[in-house]
PDB file of N, CA and C in Angstrom:
ATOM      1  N   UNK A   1      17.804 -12.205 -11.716  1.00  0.00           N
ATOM      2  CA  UNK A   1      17.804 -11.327 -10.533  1.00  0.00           C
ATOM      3  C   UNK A   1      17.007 -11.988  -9.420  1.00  0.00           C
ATOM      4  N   UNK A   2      17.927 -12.211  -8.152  1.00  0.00           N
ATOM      5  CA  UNK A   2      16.878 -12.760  -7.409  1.00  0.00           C
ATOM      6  C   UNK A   2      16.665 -11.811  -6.046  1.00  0.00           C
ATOM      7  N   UNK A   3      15.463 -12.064  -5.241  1.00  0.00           N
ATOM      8  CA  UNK A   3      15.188 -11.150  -4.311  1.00  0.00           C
ATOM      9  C   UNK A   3      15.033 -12.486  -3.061  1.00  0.00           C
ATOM     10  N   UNK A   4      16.035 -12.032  -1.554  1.00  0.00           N
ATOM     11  CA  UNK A   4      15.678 -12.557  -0.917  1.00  0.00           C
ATOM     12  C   UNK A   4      14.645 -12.753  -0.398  1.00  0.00           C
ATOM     13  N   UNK A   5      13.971 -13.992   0.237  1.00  0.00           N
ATOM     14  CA  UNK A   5      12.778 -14.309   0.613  1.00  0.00           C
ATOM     15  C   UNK A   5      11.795 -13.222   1.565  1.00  0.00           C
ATOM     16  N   UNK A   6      12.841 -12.977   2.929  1.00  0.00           N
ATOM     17  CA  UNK A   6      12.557 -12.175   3.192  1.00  0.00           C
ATOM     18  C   UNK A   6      11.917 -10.825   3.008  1.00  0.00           C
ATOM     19  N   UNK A   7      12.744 -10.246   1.836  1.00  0.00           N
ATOM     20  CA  UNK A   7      12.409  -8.964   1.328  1.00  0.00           C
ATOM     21  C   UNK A   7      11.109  -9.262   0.808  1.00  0.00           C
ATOM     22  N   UNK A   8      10.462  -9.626  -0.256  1.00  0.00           N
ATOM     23  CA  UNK A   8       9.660 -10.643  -0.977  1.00  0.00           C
ATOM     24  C   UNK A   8       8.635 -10.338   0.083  1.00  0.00           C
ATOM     25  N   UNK A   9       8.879 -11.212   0.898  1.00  0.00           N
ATOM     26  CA  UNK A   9       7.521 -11.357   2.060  1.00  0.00           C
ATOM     27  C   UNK A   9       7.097 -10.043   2.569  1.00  0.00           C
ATOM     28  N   UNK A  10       8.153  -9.188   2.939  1.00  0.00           N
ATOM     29  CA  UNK A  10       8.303  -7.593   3.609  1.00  0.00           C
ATOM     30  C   UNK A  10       7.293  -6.365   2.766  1.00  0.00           C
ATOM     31  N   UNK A  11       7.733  -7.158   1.281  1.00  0.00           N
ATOM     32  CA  UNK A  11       7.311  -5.672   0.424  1.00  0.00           C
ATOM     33  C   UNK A  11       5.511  -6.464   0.007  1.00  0.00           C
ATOM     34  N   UNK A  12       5.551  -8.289   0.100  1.00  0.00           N
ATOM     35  CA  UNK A  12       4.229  -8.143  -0.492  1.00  0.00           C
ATOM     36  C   UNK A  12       3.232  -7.850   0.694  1.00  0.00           C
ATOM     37  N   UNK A  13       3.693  -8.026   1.843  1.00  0.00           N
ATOM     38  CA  UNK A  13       3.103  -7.682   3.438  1.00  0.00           C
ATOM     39  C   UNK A  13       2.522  -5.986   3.062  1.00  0.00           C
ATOM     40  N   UNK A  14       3.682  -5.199   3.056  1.00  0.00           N
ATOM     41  CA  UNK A  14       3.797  -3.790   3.120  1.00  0.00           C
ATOM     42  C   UNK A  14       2.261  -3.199   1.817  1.00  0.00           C
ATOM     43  N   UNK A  15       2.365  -3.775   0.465  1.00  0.00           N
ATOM     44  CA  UNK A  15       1.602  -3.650  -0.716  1.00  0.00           C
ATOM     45  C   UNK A  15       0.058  -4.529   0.193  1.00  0.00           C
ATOM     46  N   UNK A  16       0.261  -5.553   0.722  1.00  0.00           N
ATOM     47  CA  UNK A  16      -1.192  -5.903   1.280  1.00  0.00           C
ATOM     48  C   UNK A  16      -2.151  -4.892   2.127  1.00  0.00           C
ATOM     49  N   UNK A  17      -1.200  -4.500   2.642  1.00  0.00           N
ATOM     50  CA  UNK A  17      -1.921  -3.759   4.008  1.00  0.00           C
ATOM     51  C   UNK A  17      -1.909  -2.098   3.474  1.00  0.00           C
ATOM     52  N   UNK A  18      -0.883  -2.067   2.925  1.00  0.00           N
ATOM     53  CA  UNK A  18      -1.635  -0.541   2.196  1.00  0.00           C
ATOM     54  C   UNK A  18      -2.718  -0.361   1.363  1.00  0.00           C
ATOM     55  N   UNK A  19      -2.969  -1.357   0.691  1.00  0.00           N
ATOM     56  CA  UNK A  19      -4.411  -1.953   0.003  1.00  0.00           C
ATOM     57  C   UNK A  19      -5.535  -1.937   0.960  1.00  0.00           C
ATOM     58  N   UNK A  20      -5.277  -2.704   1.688  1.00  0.00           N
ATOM     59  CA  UNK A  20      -6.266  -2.926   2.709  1.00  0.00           C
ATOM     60  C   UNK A  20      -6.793  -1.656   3.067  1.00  0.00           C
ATOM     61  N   UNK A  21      -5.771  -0.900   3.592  1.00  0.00           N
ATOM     62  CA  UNK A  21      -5.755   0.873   4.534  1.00  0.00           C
ATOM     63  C   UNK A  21      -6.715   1.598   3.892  1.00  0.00           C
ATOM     64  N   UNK A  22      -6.396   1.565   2.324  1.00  0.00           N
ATOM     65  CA  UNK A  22      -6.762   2.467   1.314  1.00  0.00           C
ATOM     66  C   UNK A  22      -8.475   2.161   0.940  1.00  0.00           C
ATOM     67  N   UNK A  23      -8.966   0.714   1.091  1.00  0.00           N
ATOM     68  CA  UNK A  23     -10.049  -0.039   1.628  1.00  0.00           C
ATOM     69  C   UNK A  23     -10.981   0.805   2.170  1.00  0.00           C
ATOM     70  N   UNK A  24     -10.343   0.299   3.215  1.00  0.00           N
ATOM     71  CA  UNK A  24     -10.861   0.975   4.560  1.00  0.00           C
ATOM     72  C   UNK A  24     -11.252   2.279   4.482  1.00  0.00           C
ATOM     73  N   UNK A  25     -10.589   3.217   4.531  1.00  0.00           N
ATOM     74  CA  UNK A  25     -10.682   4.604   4.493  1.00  0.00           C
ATOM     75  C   UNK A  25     -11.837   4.691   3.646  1.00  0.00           C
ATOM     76  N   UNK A  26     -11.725   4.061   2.058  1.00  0.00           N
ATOM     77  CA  UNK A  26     -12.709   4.331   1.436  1.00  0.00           C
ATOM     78  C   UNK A  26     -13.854   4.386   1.772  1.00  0.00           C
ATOM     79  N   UNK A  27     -13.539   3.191   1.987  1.00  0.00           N
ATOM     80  CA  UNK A  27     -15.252   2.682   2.785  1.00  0.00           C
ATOM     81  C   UNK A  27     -15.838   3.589   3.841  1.00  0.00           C
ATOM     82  N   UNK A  28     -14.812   3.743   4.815  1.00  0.00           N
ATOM     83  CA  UNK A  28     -15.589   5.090   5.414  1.00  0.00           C
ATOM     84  C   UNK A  28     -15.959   6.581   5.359  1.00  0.00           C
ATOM     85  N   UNK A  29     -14.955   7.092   4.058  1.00  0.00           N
ATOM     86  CA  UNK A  29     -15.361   8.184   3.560  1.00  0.00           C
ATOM     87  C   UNK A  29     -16.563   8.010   2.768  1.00  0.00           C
ATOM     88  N   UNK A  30     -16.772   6.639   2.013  1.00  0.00           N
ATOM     89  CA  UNK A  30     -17.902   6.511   1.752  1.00  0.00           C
ATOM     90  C   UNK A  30     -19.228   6.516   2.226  1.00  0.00           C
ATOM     91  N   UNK A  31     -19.111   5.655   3.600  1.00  0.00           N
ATOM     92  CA  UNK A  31     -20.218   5.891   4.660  1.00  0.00           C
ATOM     93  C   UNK A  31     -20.515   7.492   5.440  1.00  0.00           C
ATOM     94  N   UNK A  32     -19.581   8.106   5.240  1.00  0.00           N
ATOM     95  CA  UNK A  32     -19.504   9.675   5.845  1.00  0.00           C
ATOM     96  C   UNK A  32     -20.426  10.326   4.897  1.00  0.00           C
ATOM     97  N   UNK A  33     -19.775  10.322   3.964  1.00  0.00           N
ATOM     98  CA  UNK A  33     -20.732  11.250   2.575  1.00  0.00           C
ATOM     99  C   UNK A  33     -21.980  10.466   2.431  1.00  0.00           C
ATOM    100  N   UNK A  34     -22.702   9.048   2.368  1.00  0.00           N
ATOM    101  CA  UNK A  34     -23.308   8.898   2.160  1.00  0.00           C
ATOM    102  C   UNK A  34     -24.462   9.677   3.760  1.00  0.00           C
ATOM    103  N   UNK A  35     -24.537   9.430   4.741  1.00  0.00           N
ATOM    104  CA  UNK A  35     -24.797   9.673   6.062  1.00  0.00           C
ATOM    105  C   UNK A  35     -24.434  11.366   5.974  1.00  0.00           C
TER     106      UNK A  35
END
């Protein structure tokens, strides 16, 4: 089964940055509750 390159790049882009988001947020709900 192969997946064009494109797609590939699209979905590991899409999985990076929702990681990232989810990060983030943490981190500042963390700094909220801690403060």
């Amino acid at each position: 089964f192969f997946f064009p390159a494109g797609l590939v790049l699209y979905w590991l882009t899409n999985n990076i940055l929702s990681i990232a988001q989810q990060y983030v947020i943490n981190k500042q709900l963390g700094v909220l509750g801690k403060g």
